[in-house]
Protein backbone atom coordinates (compact mmCIF):
# COMPACT_ATOMS: atom_id res chain seq x y z
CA UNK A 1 14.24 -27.85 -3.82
CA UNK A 2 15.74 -27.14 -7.39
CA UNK A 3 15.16 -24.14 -9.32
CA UNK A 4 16.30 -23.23 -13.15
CA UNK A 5 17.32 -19.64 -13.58
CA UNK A 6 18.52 -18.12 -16.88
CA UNK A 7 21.37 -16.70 -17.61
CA UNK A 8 20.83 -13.41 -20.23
CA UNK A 9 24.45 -13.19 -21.38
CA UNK A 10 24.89 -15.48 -23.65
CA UNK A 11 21.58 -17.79 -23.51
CA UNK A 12 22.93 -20.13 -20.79
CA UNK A 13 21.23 -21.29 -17.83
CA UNK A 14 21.80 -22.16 -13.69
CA UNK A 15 20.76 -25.00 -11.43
CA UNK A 16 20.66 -24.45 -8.25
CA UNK A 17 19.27 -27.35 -5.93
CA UNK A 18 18.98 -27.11 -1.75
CA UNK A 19 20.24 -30.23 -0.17
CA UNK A 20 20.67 -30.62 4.11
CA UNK A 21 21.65 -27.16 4.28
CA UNK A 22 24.10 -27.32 1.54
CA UNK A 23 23.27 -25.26 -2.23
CA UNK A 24 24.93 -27.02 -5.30
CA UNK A 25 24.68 -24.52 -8.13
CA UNK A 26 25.59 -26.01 -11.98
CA UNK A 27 26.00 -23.16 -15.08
CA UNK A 28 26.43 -23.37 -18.72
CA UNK A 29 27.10 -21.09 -21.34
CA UNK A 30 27.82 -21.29 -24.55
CA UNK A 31 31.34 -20.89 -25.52
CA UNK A 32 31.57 -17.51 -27.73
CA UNK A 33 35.34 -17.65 -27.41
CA UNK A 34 34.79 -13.61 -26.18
CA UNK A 35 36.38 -14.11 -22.53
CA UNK A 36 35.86 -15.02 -19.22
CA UNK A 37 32.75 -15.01 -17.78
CA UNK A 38 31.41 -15.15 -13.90
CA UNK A 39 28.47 -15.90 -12.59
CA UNK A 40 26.33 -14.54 -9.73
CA UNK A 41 23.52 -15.48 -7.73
CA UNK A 42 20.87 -12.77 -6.99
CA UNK A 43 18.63 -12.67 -3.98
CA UNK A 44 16.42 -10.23 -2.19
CA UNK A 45 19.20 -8.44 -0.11
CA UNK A 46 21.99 -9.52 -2.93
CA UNK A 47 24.60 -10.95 -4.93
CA UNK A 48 26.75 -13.58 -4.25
CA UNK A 49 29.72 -14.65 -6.73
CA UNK A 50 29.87 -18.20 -7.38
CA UNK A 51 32.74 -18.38 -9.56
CA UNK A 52 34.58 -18.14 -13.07
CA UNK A 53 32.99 -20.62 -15.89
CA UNK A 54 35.67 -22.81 -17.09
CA UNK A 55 35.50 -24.76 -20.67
CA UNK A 56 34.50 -27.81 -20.95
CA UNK A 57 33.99 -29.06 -24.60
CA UNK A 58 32.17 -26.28 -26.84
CA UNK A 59 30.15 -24.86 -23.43
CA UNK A 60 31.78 -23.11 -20.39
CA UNK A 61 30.73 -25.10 -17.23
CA UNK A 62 30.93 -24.05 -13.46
CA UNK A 63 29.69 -26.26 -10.68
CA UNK A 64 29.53 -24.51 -7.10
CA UNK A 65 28.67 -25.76 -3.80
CA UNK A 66 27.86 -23.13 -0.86
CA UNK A 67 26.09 -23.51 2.56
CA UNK A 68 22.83 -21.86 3.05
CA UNK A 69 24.07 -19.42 5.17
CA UNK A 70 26.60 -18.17 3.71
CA UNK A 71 24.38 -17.45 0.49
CA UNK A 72 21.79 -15.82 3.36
CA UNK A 73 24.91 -13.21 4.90
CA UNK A 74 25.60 -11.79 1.57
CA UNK A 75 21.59 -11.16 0.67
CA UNK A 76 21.51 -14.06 -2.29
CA UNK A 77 18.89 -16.39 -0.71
CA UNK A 78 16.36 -17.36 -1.31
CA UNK A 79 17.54 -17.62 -4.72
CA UNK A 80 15.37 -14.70 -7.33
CA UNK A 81 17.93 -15.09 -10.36
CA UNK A 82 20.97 -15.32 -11.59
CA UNK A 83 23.38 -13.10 -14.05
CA UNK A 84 26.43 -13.88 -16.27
CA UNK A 85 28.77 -11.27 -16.72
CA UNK A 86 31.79 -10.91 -18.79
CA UNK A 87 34.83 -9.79 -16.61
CA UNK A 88 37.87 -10.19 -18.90
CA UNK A 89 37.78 -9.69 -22.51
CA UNK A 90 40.16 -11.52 -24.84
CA UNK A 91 39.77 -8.95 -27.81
CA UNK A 92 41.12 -6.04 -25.79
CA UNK A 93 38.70 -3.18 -25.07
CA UNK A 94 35.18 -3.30 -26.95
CA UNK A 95 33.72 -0.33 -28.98
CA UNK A 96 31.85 1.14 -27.51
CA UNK A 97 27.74 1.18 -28.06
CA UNK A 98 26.12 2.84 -30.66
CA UNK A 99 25.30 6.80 -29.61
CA UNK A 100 28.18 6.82 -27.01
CA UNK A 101 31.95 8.26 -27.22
CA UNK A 102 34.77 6.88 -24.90
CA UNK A 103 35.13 9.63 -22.29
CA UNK A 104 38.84 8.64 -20.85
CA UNK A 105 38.78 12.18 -18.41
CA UNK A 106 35.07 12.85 -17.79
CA UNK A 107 35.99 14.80 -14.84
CA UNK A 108 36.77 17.74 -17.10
CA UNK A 109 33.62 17.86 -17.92
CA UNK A 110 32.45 18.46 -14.34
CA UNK A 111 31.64 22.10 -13.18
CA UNK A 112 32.33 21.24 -9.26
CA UNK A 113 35.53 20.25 -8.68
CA UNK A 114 34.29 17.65 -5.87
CA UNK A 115 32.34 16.15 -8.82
CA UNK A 116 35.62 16.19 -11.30
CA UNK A 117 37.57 14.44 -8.46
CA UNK A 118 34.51 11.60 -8.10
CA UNK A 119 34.07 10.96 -11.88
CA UNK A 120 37.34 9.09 -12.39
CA UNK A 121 37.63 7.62 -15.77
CA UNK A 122 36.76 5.85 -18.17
CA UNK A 123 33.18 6.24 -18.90
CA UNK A 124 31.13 6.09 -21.80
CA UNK A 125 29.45 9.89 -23.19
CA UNK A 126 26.45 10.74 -25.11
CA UNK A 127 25.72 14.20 -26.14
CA UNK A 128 22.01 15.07 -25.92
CA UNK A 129 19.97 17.81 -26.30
CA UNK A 130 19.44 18.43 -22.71
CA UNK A 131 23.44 18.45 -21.91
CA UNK A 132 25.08 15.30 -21.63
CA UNK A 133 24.94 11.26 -19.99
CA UNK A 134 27.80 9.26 -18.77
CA UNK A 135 27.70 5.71 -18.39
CA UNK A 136 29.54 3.61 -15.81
CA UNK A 137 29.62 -0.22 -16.68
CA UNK A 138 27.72 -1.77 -13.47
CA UNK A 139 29.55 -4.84 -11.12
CA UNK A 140 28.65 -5.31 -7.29
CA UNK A 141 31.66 -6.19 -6.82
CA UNK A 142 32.98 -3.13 -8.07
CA UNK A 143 33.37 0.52 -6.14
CA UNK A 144 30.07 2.35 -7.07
CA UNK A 145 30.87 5.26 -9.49
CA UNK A 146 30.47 8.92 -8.84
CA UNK A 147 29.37 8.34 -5.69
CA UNK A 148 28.07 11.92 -4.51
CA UNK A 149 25.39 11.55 -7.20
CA UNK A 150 24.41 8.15 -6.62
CA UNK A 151 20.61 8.90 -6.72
CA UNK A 152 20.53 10.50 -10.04
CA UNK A 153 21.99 7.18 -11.21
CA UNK A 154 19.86 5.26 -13.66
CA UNK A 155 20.48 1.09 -14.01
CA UNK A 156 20.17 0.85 -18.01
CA UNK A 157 21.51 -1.98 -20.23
CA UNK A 158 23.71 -1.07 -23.48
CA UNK A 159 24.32 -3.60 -25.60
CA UNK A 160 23.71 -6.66 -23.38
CA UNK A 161 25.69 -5.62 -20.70
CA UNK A 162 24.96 -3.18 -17.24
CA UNK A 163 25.90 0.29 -17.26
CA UNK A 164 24.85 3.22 -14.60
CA UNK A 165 24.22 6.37 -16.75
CA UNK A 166 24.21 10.20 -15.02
CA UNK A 167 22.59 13.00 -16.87
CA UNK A 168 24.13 16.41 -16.96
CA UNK A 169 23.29 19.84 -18.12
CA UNK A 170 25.78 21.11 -20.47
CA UNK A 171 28.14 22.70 -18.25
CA UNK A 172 28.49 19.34 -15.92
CA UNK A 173 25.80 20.21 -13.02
CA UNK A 174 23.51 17.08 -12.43
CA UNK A 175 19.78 16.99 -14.29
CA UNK A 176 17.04 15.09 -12.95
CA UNK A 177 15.00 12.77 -15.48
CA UNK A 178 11.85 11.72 -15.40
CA UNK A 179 10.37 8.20 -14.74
């Protein structure tokens, strides 16, 4: 079996191909010369990390081979897709997107101090009529942010990349969004 998955970051692409119990993956990317970028493998319980692309020529390359079952413990088979993320910038911090503020304490802008404690820092903040959102970037390999309000979490993508944004009222108590 062989399947072709995209990658969205960056217009590459991953091969993965079942052999005798054995999964060879193979990833490209184009080289943008922006940092280093890993690559996971998504499944129906999961993610599982395959590894760091590496240059090779004017394309970053990684080549990967797991056993079925270890892709099967951490949820990532059978294969449903696969994701390219950028974990270490060369150029320092990026600006952030267009609409959003860098928020380096957004626990002051809590009203519960439980909250405060949970929002750590940095996040990304958008006023809004309603009050106010803060975005989280997203990695599953990461600690989930603000735990405690985990279900008012929304999965949005800003500017290519994943980001969990919370809505607020204005004086920092969770608002619930519609569908």
């Amino acid at each position: 079996m062989e399947e072709r998955f995209p990658l969205a970051e960056g217009g590459g692409w991953l091969t993965v191909r079942e052999e005798k119990g054995r999964v060879r993956c193979q990833a490209q990317l184009p080289n943008d010369s922006k940092g280093l970028y890993k690559c996971w493998l998504a499944g129906p319980g999961g993610m599982a990390l395959l590894g760091t692309f590496v240059p090779q020529g004017d394309c970053l390359r990684l080549e990967r081979t797991l056993s079925v079952d270890e892709l099967k413990r951490q949820g990532a088979w059978p294969p449903e897709g696969a994701q390219a993320v950028l974990a270490f910038s060369f150029g320092g911090e990026q600006p952030p997107p267009r609409g959003w503020v860098r928020e380096h304490a957004p626990g002051r802008l809590m009203g519960e101090p439980l909250l405060a404690q949970a929002a750590g820092g940095p996040a990304l903040l958008r006023q809004e009529a309603a009050g106010f959102s803060l975005a989280y970037p997203y990695r599953p390999d990461r600690p989930f942010p603000l735990t405690p309000l985990f279900c008012f979490a929304r999965l949005e993508e800003l500017e290519g990349r994943p980001y969990l944004r919370f809505p607020f009222r204005s004086g920092g108590c969770p608002r619930l969004e519609e569908l």
